[in-house]
Protein backbone atom coordinates (compact mmCIF):
# COMPACT_ATOMS: atom_id res chain seq x y z
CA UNK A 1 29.20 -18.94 56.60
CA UNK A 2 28.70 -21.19 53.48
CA UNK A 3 26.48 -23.52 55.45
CA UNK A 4 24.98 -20.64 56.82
CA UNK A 5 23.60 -18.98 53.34
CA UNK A 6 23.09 -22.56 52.02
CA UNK A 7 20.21 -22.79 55.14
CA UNK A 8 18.93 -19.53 54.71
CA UNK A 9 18.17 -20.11 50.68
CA UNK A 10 16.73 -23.61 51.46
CA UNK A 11 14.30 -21.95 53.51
CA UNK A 12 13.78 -19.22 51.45
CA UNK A 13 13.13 -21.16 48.34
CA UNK A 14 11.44 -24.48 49.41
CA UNK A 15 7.77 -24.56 49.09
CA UNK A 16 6.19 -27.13 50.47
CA UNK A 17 2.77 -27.85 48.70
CA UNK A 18 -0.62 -30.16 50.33
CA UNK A 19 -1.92 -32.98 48.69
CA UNK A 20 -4.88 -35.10 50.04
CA UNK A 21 -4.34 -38.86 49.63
CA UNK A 22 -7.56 -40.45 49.49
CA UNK A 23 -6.60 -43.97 50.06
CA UNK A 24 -5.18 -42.70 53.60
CA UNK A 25 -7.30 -39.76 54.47
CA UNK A 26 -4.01 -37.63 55.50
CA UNK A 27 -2.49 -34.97 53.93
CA UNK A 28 0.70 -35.88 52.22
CA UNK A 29 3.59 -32.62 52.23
CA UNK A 30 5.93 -32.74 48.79
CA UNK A 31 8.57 -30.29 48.20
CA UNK A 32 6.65 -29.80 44.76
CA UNK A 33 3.57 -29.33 43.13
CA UNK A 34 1.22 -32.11 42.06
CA UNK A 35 1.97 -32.77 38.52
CA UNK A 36 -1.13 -31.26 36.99
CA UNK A 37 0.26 -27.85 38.74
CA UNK A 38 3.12 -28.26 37.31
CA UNK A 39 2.40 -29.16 33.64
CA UNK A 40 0.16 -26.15 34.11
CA UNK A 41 2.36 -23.59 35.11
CA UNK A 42 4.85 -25.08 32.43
CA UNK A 43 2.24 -24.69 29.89
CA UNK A 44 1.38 -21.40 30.86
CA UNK A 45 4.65 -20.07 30.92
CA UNK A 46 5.59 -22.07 27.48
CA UNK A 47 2.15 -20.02 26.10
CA UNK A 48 3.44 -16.43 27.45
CA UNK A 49 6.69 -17.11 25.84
CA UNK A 50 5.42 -17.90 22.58
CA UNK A 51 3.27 -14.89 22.84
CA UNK A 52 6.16 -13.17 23.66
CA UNK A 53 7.96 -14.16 20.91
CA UNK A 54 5.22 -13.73 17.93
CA UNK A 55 4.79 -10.28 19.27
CA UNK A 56 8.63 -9.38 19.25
CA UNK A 57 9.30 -11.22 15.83
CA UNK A 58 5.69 -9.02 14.23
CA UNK A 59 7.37 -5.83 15.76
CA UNK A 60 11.23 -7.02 14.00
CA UNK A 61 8.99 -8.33 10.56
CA UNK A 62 7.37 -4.86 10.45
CA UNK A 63 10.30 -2.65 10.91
CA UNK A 64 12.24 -5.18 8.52
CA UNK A 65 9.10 -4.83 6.15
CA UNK A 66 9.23 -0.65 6.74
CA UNK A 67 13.69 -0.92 5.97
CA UNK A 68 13.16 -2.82 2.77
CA UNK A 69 9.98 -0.11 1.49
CA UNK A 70 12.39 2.21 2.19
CA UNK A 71 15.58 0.54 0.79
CA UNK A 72 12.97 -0.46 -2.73
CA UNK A 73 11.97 3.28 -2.49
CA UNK A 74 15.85 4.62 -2.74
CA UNK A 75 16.57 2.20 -5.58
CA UNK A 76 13.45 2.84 -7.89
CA UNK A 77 14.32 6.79 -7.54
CA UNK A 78 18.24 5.70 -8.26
CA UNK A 79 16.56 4.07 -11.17
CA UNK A 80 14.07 7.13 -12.52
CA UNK A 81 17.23 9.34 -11.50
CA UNK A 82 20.01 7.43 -13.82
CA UNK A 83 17.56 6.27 -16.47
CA UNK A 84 14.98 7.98 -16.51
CA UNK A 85 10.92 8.04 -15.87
CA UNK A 86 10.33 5.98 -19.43
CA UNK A 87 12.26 3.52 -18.31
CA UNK A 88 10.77 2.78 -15.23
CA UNK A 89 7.45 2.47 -16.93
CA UNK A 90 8.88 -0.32 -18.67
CA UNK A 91 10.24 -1.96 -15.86
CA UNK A 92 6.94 -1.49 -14.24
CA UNK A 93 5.28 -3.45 -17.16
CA UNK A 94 7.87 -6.30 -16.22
CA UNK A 95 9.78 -5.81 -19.79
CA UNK A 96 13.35 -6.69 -20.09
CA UNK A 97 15.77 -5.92 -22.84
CA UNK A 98 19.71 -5.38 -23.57
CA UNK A 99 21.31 -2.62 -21.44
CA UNK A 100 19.23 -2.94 -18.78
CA UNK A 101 20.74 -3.09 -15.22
CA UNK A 102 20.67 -5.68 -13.58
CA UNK A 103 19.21 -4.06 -10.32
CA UNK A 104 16.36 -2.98 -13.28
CA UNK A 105 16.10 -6.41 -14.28
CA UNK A 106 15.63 -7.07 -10.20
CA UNK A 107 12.12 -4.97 -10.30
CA UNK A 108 11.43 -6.04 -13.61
CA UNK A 109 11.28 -9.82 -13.45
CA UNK A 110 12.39 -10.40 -10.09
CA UNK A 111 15.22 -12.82 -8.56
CA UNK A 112 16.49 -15.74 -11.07
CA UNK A 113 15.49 -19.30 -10.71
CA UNK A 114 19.48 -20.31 -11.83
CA UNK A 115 22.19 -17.87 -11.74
CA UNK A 116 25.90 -18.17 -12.20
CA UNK A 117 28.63 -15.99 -12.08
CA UNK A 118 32.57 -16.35 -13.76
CA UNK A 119 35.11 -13.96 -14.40
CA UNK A 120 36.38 -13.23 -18.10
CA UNK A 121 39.51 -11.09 -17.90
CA UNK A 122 38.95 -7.92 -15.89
CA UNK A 123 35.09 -8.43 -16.48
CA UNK A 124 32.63 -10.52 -14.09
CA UNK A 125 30.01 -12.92 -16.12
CA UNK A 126 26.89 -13.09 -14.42
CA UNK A 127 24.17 -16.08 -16.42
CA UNK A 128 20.81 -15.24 -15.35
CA UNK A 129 17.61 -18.09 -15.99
CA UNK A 130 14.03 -17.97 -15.67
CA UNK A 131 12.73 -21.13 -15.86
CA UNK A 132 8.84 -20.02 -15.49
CA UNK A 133 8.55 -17.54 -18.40
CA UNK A 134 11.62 -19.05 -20.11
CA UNK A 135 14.47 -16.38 -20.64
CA UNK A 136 17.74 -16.23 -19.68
CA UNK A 137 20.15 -13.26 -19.34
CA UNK A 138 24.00 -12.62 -19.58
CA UNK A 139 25.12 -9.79 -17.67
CA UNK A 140 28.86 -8.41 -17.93
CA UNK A 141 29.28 -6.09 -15.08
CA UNK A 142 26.41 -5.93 -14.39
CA UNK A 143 24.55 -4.96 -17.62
CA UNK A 144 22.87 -6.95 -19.83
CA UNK A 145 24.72 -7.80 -23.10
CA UNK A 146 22.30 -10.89 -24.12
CA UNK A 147 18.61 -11.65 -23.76
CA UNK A 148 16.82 -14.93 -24.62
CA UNK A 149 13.24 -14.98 -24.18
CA UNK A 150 10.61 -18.14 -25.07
């Protein structure tokens, strides 16, 4: 029986392909395409699944772009909610100052070029630097308590 289905799925799957050999005038039989086939096919399938691929990772970027619009939204309204609408207007004009949040100081200036973070009894200790418009924070839980700028 094992020889059997061995036979069968030779036959099945065996193609046997032509190829003209000029220096003999016959026609040659190989159990695989001529190279050029081959490299063909495998470039056309290597194409289609970088196609593939593009399109699936453009679908996953888009609905990863639409989640974080979304997530942004929910924090700037936890913002306007908590602090109010004045202070979002000065986040918006990329101020920072002491008291602020540091999810405020997130929109404001964006991520740190350096951070570092230590406890200090019950407290966390969270060292904040921007090295491009030359501040640095210190956060303790996670408020600002210190602000260097120039």
């Amino acid at each position: 029986m094992k020889y059997l289905f061995i036979t069968i799925f030779s036959l099945i799957s065996v193609n046997l392909y032509a190829q003209d050999d000029a220096s003999t005038s016959k026609i040659r039989w190989s159990f695989a395409p001529p190279m050029d086939e081959r490299t063909q096919r495998v470039d056309s399938l290597n194409k289609a699944d970088e196609i593939k691929k593009s399109k699936e990772m453009a679908e996953g970027q888009a609905q990863n772009d639409s989640l974080y619009k979304a997530f942004l939204l929910a924090k700037k309204q936890k913002i306007i909610k908590q602090h109010g609408l004045a202070t979002w207007k000065r986040i918006e004009k990329h101020q920072v100052w002491v008291g602020m949040t540091e999810d405020m100081c997130l929109f404001s200036i964006g991520r740190p070029d350096d951070d570092d973070s230590y406890p200090q009894g019950k407290a966390i200790i969270d060292t904040w630097l921007y090295y491009s418009c030359k501040t640095s924070l210190i956060f303790k839980n996670k408020v600002c308590i210190y602000l260097n700028e120039g």
